[in-house]
N, C-alpha and C. Protein backbone atom coordinates (compact mmCIF):
# COMPACT_ATOMS: atom_id res chain seq x y z
N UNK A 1 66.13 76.11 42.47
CA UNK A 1 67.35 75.70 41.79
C UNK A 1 67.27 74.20 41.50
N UNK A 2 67.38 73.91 40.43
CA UNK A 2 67.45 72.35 39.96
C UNK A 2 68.28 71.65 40.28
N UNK A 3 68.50 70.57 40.79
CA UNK A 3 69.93 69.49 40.75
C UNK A 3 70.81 69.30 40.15
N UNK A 4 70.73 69.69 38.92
CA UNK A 4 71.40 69.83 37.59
C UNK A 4 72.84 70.92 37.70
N UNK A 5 72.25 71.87 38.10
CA UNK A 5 72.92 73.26 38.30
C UNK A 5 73.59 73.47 39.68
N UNK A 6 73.64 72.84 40.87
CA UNK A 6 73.82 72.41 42.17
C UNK A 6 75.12 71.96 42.01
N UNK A 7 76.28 72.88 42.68
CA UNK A 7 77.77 71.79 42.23
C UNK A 7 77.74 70.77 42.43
N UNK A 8 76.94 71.12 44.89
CA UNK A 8 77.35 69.74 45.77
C UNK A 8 76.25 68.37 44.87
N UNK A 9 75.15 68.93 44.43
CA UNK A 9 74.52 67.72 44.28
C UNK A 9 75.53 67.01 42.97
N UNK A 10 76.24 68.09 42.22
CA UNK A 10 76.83 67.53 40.80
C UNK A 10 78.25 66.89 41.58
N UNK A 11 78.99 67.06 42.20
CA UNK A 11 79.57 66.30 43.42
C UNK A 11 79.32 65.33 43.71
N UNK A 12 78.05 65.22 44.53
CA UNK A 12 78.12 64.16 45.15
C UNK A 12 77.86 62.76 43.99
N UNK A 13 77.13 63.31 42.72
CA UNK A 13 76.60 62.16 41.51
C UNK A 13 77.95 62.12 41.19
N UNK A 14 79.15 62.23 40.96
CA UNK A 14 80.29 62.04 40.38
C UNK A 14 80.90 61.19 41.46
N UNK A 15 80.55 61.85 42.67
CA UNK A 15 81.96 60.66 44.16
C UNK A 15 80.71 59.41 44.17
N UNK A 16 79.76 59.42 43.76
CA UNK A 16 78.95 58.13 43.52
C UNK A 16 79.21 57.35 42.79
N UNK A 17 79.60 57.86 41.57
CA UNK A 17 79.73 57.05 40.36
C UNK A 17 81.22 56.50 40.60
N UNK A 18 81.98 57.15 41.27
CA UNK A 18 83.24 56.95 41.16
C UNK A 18 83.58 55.83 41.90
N UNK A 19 83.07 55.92 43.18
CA UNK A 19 82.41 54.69 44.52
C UNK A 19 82.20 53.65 43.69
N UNK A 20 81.14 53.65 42.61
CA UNK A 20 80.71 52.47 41.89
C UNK A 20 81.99 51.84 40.99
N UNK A 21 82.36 52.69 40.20
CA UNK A 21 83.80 52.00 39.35
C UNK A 21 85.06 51.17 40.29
N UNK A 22 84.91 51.86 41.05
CA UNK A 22 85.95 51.47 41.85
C UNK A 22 86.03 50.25 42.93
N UNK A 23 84.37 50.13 42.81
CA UNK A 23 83.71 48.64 43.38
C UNK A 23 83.48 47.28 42.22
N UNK A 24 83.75 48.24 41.01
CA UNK A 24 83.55 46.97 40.23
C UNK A 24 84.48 46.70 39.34
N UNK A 25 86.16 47.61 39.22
CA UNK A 25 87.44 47.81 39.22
C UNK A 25 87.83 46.27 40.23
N UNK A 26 86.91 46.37 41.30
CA UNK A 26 87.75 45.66 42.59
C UNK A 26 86.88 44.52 42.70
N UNK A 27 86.49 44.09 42.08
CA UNK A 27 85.44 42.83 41.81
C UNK A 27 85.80 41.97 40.49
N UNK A 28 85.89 42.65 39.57
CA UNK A 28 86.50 41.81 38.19
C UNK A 28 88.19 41.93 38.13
N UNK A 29 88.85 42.23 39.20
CA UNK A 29 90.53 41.79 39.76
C UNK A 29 90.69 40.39 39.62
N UNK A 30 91.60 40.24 39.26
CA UNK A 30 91.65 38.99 39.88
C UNK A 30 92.43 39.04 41.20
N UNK A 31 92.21 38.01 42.29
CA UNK A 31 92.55 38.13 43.47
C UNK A 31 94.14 37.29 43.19
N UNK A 32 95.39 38.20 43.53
CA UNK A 32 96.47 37.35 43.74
C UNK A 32 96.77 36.35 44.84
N UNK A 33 97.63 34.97 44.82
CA UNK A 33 97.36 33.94 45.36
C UNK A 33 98.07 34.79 46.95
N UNK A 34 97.74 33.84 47.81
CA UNK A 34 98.52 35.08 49.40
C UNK A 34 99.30 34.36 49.78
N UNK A 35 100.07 34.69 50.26
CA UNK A 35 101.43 33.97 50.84
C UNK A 35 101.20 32.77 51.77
N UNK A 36 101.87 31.81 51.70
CA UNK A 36 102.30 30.71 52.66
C UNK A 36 101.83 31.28 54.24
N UNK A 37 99.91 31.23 54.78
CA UNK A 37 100.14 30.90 56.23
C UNK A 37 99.35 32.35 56.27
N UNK A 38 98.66 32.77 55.14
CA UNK A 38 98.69 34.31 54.92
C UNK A 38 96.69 34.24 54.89
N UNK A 39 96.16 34.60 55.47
CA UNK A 39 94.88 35.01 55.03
C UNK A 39 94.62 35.39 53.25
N UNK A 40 94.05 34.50 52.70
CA UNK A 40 93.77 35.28 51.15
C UNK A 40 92.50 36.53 51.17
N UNK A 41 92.99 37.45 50.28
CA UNK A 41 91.83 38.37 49.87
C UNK A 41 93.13 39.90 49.88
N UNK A 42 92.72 40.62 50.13
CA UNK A 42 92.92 42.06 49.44
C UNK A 42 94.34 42.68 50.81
N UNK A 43 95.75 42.71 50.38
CA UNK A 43 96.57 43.42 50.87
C UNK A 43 96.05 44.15 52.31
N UNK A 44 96.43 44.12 53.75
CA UNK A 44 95.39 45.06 54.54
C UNK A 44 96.25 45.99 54.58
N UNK A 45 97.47 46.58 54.01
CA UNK A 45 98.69 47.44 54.29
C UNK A 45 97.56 48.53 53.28
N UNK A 46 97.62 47.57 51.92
CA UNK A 46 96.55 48.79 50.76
C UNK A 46 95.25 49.35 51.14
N UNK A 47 94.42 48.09 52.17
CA UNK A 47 93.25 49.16 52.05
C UNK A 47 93.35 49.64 53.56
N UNK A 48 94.24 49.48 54.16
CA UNK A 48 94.51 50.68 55.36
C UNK A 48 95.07 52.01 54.24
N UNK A 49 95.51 52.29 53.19
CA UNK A 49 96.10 53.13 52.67
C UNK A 49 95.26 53.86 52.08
N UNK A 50 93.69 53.08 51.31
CA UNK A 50 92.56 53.89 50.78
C UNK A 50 92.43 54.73 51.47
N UNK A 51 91.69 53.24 52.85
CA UNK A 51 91.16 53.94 53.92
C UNK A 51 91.32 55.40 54.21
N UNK A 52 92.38 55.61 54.42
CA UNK A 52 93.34 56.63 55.19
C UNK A 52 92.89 57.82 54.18
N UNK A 53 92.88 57.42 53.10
CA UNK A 53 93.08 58.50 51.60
C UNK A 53 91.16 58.99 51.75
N UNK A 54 90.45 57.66 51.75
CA UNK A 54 88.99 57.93 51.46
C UNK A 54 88.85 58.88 53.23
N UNK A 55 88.97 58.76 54.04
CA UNK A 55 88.84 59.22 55.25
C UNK A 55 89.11 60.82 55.46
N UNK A 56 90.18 61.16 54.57
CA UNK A 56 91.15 62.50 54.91
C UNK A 56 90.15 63.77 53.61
N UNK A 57 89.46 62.45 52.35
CA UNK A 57 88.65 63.14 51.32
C UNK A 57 87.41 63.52 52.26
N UNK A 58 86.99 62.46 52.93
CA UNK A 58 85.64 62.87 53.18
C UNK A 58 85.74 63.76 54.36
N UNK A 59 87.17 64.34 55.30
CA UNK A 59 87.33 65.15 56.11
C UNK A 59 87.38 66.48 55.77
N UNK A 60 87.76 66.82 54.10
CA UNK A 60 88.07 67.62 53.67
C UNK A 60 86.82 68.31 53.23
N UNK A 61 85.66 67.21 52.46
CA UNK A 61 84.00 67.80 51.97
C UNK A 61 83.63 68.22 53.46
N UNK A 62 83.70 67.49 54.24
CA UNK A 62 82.76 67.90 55.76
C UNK A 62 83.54 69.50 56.12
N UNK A 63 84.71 70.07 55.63
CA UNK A 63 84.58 70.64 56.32
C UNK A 63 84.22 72.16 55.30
N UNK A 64 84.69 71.85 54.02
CA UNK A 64 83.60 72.63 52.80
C UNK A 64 82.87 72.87 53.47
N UNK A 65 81.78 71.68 53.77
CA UNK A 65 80.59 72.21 53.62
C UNK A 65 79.81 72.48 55.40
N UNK A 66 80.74 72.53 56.07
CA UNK A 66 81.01 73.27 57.29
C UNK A 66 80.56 72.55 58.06
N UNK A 67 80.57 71.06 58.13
CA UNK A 67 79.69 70.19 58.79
C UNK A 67 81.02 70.44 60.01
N UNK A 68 80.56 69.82 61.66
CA UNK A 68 81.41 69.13 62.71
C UNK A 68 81.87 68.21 62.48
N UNK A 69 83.52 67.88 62.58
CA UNK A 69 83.52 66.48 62.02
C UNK A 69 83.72 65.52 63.67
């Protein structure tokens, strides 16, 4: 069977590519200024919120594909 024809492999080239946009979505941002006293760089409320989102996706493939999580 070719790679081509393979959902998980056609899967996994799409959550790759998507990984990539979304790294370079988050690179040409501009960074908003941070509050008075505030660490600058990226909201940690939002990427505890990816997090949470990317964590619960990749709980959901592991268990597709019948891995232990």
């Amino acid at each position: 069977m070719s790679e081509a024809a393979d959902p998980v492999a056609e899967a996994t080239t799409r959550l790759e590519a998507a990984v990539d946009r979304l790294s370079r979505a988050l690179a040409e941002r501009p960074r908003p200024a941070a509050p008075e006293g505030a660490a600058p760089g990226v909201d940690p409320a939002a990427v505890a919120a990816l997090a949470a989102r990317l964590d619960a996706t990749i709980a959901r493939l592991r268990n597709v594909l019948g891995e232990d999580v």
